[in-house]
C-alpha atoms as a PDB file:
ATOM      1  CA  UNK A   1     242.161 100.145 146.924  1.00  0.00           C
ATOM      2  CA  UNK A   2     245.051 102.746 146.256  1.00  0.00           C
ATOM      3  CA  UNK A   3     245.865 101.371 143.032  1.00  0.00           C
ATOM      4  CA  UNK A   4     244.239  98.808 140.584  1.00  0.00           C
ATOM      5  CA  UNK A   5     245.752  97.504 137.455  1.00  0.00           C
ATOM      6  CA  UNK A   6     244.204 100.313 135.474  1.00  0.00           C
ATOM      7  CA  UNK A   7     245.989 102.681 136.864  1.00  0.00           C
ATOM      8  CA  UNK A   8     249.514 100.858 136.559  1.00  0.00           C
ATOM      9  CA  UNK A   9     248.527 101.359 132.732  1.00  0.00           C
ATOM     10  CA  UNK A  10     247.174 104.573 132.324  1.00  0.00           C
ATOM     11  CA  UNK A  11     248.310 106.753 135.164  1.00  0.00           C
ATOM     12  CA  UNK A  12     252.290 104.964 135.653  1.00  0.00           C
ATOM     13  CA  UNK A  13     253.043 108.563 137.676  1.00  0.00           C
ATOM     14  CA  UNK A  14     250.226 108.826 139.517  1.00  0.00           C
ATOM     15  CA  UNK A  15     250.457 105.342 141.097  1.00  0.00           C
ATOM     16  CA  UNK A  16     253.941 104.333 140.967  1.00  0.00           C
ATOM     17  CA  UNK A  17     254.816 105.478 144.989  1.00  0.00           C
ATOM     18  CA  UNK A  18     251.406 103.779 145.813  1.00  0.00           C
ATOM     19  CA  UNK A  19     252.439 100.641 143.813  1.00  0.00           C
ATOM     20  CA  UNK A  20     256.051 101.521 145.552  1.00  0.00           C
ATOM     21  CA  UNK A  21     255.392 101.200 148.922  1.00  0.00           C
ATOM     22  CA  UNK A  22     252.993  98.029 148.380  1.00  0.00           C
ATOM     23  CA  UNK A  23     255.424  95.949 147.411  1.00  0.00           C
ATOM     24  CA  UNK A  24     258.079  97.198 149.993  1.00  0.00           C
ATOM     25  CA  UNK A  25     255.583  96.212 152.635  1.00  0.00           C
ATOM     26  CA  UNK A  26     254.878  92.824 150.956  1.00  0.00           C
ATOM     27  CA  UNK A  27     258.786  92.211 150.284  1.00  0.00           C
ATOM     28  CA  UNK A  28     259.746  92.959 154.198  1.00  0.00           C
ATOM     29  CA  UNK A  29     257.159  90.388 155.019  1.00  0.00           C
ATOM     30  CA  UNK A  30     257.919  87.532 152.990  1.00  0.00           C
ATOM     31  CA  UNK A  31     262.004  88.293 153.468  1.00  0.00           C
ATOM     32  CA  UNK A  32     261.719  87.274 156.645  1.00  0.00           C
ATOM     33  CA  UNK A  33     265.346  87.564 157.952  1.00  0.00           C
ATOM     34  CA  UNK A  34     266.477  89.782 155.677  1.00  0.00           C
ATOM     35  CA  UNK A  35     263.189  92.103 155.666  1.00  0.00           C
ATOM     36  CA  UNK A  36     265.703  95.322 156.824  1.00  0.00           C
ATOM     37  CA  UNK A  37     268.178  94.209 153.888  1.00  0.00           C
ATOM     38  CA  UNK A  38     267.671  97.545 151.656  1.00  0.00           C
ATOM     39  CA  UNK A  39     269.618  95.914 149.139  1.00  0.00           C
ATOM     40  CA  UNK A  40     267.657  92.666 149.093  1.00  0.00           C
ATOM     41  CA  UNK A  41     264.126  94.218 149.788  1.00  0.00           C
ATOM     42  CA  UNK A  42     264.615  96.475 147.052  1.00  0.00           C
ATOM     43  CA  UNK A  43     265.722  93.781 144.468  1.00  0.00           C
ATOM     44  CA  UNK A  44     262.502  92.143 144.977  1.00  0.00           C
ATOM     45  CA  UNK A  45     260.638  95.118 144.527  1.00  0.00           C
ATOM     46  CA  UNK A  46     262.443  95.493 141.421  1.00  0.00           C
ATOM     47  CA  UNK A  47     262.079  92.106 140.093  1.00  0.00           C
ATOM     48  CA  UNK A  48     257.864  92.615 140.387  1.00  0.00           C
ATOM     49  CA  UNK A  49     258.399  96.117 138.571  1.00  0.00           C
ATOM     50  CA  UNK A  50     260.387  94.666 135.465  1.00  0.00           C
ATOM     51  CA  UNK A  51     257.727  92.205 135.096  1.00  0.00           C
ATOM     52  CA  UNK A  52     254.872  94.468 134.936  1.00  0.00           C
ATOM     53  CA  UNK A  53     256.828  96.569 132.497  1.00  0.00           C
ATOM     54  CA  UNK A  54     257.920  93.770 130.065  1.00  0.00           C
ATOM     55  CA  UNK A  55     253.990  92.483 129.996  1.00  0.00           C
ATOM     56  CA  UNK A  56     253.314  95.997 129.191  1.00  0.00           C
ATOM     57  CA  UNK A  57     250.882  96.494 132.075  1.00  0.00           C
ATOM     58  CA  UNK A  58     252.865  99.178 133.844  1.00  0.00           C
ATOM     59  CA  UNK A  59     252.705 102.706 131.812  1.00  0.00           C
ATOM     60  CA  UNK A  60     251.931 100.491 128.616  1.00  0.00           C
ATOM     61  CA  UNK A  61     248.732 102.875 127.645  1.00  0.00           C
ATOM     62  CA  UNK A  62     247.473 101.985 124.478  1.00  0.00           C
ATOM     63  CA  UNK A  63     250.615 100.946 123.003  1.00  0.00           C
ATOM     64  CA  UNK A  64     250.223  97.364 124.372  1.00  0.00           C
ATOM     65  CA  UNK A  65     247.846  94.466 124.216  1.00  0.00           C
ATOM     66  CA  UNK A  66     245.996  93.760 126.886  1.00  0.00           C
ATOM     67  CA  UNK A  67     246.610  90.866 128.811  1.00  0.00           C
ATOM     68  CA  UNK A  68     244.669  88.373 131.326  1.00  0.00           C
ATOM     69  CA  UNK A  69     245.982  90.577 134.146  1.00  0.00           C
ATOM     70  CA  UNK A  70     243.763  93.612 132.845  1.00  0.00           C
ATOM     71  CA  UNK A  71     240.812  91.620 133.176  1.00  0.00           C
ATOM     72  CA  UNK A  72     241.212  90.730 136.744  1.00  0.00           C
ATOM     73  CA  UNK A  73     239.253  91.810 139.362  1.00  0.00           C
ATOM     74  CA  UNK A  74     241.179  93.937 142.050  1.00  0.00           C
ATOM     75  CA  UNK A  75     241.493  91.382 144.434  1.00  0.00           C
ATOM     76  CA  UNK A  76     243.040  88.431 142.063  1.00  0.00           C
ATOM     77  CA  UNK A  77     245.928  91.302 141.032  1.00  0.00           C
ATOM     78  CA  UNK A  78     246.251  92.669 144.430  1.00  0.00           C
ATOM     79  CA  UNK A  79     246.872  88.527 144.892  1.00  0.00           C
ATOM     80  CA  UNK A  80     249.116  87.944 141.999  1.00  0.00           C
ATOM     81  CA  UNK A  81     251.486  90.979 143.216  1.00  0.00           C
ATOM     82  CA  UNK A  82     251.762  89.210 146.202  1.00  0.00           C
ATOM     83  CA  UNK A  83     252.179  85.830 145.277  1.00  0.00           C
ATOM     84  CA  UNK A  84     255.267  87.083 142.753  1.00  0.00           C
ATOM     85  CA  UNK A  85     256.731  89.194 145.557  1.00  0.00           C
ATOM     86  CA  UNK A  86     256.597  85.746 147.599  1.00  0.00           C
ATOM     87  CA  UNK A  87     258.231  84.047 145.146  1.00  0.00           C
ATOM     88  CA  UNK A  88     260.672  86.215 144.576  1.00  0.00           C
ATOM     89  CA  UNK A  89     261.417  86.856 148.141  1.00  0.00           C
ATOM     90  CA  UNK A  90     262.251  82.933 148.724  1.00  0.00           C
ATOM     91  CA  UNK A  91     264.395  82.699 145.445  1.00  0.00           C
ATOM     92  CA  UNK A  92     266.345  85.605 147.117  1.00  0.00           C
ATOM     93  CA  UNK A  93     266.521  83.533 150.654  1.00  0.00           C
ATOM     94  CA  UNK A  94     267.938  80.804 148.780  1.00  0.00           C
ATOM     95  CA  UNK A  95     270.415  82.376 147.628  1.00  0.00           C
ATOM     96  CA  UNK A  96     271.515  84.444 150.295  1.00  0.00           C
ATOM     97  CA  UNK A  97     271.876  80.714 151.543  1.00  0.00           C
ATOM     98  CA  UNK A  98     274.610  79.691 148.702  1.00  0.00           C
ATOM     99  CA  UNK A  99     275.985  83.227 149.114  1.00  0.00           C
ATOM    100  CA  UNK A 100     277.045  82.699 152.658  1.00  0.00           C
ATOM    101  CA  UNK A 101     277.729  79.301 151.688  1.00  0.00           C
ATOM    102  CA  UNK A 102     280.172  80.250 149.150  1.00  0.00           C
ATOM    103  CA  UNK A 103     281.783  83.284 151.100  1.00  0.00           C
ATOM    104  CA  UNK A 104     282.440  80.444 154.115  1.00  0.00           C
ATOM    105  CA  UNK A 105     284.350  79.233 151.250  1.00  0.00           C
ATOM    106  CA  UNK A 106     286.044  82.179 150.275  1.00  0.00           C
ATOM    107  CA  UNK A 107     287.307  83.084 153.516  1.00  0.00           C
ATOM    108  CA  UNK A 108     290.715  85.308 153.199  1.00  0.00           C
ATOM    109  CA  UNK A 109     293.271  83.463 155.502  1.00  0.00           C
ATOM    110  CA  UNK A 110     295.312  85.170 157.919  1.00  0.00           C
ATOM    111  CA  UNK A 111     298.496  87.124 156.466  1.00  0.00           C
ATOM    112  CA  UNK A 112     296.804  87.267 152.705  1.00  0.00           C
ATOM    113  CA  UNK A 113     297.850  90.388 151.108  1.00  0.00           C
ATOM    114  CA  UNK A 114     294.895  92.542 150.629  1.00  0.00           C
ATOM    115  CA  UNK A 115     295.063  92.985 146.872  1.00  0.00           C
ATOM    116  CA  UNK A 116     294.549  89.716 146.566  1.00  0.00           C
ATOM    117  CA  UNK A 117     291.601  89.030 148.297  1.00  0.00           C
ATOM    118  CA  UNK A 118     288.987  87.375 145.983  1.00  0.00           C
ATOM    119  CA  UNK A 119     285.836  88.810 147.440  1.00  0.00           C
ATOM    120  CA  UNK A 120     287.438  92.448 146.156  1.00  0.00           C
ATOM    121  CA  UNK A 121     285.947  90.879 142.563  1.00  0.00           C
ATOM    122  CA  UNK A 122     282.255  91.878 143.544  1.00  0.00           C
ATOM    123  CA  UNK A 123     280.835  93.669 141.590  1.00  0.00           C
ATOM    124  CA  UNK A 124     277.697  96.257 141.491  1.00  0.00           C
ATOM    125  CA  UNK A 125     274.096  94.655 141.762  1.00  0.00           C
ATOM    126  CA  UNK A 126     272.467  94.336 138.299  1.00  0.00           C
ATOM    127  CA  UNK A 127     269.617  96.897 139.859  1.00  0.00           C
ATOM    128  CA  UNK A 128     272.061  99.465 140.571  1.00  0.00           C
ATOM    129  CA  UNK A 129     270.166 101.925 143.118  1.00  0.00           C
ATOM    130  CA  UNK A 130     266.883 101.649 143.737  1.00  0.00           C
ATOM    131  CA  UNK A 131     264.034 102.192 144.391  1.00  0.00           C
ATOM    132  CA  UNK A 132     263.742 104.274 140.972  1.00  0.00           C
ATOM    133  CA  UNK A 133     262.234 108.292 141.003  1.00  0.00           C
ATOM    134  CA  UNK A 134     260.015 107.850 138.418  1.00  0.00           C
ATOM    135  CA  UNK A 135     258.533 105.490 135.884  1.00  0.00           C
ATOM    136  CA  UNK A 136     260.796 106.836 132.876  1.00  0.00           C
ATOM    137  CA  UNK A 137     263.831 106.078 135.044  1.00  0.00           C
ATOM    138  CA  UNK A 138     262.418 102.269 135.206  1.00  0.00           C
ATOM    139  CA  UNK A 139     262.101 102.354 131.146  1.00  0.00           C
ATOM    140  CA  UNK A 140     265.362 103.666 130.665  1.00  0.00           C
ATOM    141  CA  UNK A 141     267.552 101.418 133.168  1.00  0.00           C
ATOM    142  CA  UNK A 142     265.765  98.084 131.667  1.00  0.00           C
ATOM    143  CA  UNK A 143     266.529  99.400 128.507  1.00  0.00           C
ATOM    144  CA  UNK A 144     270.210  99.431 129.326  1.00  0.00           C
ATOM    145  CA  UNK A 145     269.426  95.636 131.296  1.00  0.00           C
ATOM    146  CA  UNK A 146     267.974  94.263 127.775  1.00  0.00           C
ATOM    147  CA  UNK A 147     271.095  95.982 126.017  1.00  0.00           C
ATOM    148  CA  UNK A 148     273.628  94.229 129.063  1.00  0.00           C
ATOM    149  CA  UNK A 149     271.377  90.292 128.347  1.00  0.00           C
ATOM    150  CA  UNK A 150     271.880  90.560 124.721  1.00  0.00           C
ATOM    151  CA  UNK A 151     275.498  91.455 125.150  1.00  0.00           C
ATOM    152  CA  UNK A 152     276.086  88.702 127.134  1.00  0.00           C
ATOM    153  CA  UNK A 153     274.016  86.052 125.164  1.00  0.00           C
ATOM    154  CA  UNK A 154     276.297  87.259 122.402  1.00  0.00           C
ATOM    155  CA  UNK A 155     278.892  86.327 124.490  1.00  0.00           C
ATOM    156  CA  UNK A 156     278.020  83.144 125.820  1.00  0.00           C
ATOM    157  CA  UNK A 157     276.847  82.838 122.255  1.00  0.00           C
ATOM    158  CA  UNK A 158     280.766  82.619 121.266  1.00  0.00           C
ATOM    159  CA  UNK A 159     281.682  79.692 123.975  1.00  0.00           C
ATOM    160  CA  UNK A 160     280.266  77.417 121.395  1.00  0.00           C
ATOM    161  CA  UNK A 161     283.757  76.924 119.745  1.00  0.00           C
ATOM    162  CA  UNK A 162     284.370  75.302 123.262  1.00  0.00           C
ATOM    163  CA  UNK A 163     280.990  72.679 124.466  1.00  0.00           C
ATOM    164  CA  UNK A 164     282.512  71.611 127.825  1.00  0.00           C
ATOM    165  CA  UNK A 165     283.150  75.605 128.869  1.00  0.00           C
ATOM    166  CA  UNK A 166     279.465  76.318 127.471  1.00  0.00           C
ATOM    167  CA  UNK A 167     277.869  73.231 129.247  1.00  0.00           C
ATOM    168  CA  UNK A 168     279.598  74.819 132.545  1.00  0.00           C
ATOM    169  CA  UNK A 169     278.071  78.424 131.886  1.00  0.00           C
ATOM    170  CA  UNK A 170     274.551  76.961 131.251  1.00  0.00           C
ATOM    171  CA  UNK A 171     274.866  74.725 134.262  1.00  0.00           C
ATOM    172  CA  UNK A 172     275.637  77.682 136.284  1.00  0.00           C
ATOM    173  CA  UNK A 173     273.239  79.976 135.060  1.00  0.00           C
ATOM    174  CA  UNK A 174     270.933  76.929 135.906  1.00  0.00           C
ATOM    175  CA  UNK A 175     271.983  75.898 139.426  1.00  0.00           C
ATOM    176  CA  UNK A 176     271.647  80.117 140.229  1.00  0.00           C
ATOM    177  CA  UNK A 177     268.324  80.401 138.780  1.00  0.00           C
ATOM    178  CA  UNK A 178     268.735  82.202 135.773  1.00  0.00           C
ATOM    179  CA  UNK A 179     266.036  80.210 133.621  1.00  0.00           C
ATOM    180  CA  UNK A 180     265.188  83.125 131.456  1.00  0.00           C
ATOM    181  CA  UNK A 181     268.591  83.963 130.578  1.00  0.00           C
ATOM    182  CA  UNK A 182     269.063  80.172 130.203  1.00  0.00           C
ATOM    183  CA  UNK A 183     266.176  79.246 127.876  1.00  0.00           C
ATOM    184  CA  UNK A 184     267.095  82.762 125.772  1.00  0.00           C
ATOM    185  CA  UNK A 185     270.737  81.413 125.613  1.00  0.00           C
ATOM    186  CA  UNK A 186     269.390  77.810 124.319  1.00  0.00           C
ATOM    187  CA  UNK A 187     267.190  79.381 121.932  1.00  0.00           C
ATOM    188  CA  UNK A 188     269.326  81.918 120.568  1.00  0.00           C
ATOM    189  CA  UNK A 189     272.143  78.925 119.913  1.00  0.00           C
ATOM    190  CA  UNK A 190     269.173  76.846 118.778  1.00  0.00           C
ATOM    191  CA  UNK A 191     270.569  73.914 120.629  1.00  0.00           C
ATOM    192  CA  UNK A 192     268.655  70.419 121.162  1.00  0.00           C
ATOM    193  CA  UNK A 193     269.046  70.792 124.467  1.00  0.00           C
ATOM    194  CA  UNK A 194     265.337  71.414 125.417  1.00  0.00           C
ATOM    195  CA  UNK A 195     264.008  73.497 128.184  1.00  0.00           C
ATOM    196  CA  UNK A 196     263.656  70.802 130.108  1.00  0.00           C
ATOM    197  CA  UNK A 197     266.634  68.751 129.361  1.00  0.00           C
ATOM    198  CA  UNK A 198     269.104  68.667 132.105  1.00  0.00           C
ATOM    199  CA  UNK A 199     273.032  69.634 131.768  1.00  0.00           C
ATOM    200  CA  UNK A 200     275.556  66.409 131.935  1.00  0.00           C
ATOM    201  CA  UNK A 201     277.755  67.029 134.778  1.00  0.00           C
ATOM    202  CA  UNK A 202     281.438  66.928 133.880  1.00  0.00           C
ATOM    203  CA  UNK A 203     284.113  65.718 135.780  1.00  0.00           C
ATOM    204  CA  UNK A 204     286.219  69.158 135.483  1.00  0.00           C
ATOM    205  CA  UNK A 205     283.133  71.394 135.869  1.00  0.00           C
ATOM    206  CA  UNK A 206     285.195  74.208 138.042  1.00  0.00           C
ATOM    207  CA  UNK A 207     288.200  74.126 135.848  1.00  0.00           C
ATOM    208  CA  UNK A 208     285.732  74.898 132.203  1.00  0.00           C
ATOM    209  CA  UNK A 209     283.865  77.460 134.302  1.00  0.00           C
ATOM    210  CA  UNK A 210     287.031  79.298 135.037  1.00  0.00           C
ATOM    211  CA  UNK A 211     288.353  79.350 131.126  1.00  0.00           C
ATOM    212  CA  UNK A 212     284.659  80.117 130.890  1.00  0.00           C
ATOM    213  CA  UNK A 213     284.600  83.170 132.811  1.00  0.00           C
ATOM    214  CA  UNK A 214     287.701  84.753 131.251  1.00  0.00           C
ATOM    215  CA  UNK A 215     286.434  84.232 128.077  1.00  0.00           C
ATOM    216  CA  UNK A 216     283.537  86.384 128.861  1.00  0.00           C
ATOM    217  CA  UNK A 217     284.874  88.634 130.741  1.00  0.00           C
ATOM    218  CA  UNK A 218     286.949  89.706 127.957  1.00  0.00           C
ATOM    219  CA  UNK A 219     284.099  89.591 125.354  1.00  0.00           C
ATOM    220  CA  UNK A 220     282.083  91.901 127.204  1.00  0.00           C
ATOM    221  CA  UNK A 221     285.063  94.408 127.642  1.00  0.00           C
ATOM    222  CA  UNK A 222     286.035  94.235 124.012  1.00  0.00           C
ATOM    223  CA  UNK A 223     282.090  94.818 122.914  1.00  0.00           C
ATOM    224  CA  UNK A 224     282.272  97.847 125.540  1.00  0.00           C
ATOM    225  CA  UNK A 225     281.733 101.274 124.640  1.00  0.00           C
ATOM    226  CA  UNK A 226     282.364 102.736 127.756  1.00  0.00           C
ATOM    227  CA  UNK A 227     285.626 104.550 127.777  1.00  0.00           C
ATOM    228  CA  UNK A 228     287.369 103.601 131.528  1.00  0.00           C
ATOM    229  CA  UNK A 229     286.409  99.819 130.204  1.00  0.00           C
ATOM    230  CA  UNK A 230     288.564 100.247 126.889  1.00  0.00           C
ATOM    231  CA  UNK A 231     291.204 101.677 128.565  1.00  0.00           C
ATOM    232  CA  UNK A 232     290.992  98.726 131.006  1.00  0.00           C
ATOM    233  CA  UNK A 233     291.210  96.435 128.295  1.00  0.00           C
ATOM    234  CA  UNK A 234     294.377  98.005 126.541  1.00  0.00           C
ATOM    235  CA  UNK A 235     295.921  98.239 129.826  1.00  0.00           C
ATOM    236  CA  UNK A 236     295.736  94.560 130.114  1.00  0.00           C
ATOM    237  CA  UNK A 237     296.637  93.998 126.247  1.00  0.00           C
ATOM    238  CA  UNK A 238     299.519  96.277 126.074  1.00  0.00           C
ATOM    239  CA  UNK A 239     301.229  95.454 129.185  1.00  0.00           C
ATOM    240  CA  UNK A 240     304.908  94.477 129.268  1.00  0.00           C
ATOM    241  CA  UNK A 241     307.040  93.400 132.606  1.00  0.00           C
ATOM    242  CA  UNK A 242     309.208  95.322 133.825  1.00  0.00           C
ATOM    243  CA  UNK A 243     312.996  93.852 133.911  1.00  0.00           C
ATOM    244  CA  UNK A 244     314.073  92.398 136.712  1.00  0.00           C
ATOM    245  CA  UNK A 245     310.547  93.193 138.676  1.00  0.00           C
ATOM    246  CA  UNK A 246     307.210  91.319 139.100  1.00  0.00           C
ATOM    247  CA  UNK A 247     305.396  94.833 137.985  1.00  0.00           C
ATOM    248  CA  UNK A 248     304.687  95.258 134.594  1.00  0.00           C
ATOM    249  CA  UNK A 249     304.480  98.802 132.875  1.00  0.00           C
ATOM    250  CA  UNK A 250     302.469 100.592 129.825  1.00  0.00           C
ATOM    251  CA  UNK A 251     303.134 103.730 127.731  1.00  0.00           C
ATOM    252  CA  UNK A 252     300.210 105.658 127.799  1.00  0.00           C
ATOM    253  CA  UNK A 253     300.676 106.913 124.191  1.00  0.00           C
ATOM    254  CA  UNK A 254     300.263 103.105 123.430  1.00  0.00           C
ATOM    255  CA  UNK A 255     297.005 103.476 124.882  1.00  0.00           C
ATOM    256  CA  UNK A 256     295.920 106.378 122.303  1.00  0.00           C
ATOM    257  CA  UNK A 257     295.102 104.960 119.187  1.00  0.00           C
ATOM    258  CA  UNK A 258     293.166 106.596 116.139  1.00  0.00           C
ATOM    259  CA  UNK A 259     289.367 106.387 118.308  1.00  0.00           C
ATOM    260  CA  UNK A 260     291.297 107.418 121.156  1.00  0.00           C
ATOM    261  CA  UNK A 261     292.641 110.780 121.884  1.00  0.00           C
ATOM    262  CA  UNK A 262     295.923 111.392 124.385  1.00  0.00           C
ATOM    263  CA  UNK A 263     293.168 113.436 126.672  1.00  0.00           C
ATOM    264  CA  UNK A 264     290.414 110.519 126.437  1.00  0.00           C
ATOM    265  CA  UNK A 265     293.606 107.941 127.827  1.00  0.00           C
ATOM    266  CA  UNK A 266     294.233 110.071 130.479  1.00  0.00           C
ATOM    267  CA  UNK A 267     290.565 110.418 131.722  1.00  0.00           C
ATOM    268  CA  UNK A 268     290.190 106.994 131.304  1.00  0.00           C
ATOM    269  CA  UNK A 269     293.088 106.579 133.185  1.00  0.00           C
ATOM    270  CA  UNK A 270     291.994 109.151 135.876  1.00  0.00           C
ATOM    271  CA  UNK A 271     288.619 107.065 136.944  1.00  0.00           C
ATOM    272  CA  UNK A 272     290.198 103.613 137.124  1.00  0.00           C
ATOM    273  CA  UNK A 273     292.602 105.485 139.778  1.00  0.00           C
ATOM    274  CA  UNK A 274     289.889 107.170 141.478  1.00  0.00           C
ATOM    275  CA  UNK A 275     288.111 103.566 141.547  1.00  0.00           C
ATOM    276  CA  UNK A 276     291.315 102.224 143.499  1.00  0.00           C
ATOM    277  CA  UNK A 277     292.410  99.799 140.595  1.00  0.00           C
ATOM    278  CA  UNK A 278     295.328 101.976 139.319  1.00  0.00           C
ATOM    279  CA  UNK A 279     298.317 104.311 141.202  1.00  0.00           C
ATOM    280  CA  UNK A 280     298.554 106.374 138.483  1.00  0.00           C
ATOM    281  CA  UNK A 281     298.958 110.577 139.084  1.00  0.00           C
ATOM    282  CA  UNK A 282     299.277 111.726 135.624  1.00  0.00           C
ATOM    283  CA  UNK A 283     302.882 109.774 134.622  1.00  0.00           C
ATOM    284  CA  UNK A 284     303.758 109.494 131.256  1.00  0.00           C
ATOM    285  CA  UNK A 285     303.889 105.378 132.080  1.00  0.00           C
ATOM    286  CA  UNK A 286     301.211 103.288 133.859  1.00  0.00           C
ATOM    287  CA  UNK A 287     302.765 100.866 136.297  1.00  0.00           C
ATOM    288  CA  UNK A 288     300.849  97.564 137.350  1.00  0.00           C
ATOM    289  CA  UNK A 289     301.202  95.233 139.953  1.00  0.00           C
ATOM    290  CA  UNK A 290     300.109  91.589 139.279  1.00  0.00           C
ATOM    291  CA  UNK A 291     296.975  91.654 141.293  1.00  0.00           C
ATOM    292  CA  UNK A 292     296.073  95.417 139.480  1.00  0.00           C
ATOM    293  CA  UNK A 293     295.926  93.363 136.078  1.00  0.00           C
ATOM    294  CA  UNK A 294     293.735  90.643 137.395  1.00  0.00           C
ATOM    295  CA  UNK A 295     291.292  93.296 138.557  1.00  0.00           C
ATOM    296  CA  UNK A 296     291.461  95.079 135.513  1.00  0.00           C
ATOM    297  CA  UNK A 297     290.795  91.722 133.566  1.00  0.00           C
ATOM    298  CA  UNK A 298     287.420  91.595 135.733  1.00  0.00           C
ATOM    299  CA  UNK A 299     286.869  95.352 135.225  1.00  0.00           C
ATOM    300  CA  UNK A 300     283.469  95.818 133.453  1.00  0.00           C
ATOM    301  CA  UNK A 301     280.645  98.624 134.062  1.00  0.00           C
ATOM    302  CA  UNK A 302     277.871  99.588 132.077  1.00  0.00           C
ATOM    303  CA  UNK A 303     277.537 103.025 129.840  1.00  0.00           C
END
């Protein structure tokens, strides 16, 4: 055996490439199709890892419980690994399935102007890049994932002014397979919806899911500490069109308030150009085009 539960507690360093390259085999095999997908593989593989760190198996020590997966015997965890990194790999099949499904959908016709093009909105995988160098780097990134759910719960949290656009979030974070996030959500809002209770349909689903998404959008940028997501933000806030033009153009010493220095607005101002979501070279004013604003309404990356 190269690595037993044991040593996923006690010895995280020691056995983390063993417990690595485990699960990479097991993920390519279950994948199937998409078993030289780096991106997808290593999701899985990541999925199995955050689970053994939030049960406080992997690295825990003696600073966690025990649990019923410290008293198996090497062949019913060697079995449980691979059983979640089955399950796993055919919840990521499925939806690779309504991913293609949905791009199909999505399709950019002929003669669109390229700044328009509503696959541009993607956005970075929750994982970011993995697989991770060491244990502490696991700790620290699900750190900043825990900080990221609780933001958004927050946020979601806040569409309760508004039932129908709430009712469409939950539905979607249902119908994607979010049930964590989704039971967290009910329970923070201490709803009587029940874990098992099932989401009324409504007739203008699509059109609440929309007003939805803006709404959250913009609460996670205005909860953001990161500075090229504030100046994002007041770029979109303190806009005004230009005469006569469909552009529309801000003063960057609008964009300095008292938090903000004139040299923090121009760095900020610096990566959202580098990024490709500004043409800005150091002007004293920021000009926007129409479909620059709506990506900068989307714009949202973590500390």
């Amino acid at each position: 055996m190269p690595f037993t539960a044991q040593d996923l507690r006690y010895r995280p360093e020691q056995s983390y490439p063993l417990l690595y390259a485990y699960l990479h085999r097991n993920a390519q095999r279950f994948l199937g199709s998409l078993k030289y997908d780096a991106f997808e593989v290593d999701t899985v593989i990541g999925h199995v890892v955050e689970q053994l760190v939030r049960l406080g198996l992997f690295g825990g020590g003696d600073k966690t419980p025990s649990t019923a997966l410290d008293r198996l015997t090497d062949a019913q965890f060697y079995t449980f690994l691979s059983r979640t990194v089955r399950n796993k790999a055919i919840d990521r099949l499925r939806k690779r399935r309504l991913l293609v499904a949905t791009a199909a959908e999505l399709e950019v016709p002929e003669g669109i102007n390229g700044d328009d093009d509503p696959l541009d909105d993607a956005v970075e995988s929750l994982w970011g890049e993995t697989p991770f160098a060491a244990p502490e780097t696991i700790t620290l990134h699900l750190a900043s994932q825990q900080e990221l759910r609780n933001l958004l719960i927050h946020c979601i949290h806040r569409l309760s002014a508004a039932p129908q656009q709430l009712r469409a979030v939950l539905q979607e974070l249902q119908d994607i397979g979010a049930d964590e996030l989704f039971h967290n959500v009910i329970e923070e809002l201490q709803s009587s919806l029940s874990s098992n209770s099932s989401i009324e349909p409504s007739p203008h689903l699509s059109q609440h899911k929309d007003h939805a998404h803006k709404k959250l959008r913009h609460c996670l940028q205005q909860r953001s500490s990161n500075l090229t997501v504030i100046i994002a933000l007041r770029l979109t806030e303190y806009k005004a069109q230009s005469t006569g033009t469909k552009e529309y153009v801000v003063d960057i010493q609008t964009l300095a308030q008292d938090d903000l220095s004139l040299e923090e607005v121009q760095t900020g101002l610096r990566e959202l150009a580098a990024e490709g979501l500004l043409s800005w070279q150091g002007e004293p004013v920021v000009q926007l085009s129409a479909a620059q604003l709506r990506r900068l309404t989307r714009y949202y990356k973590e500390e």
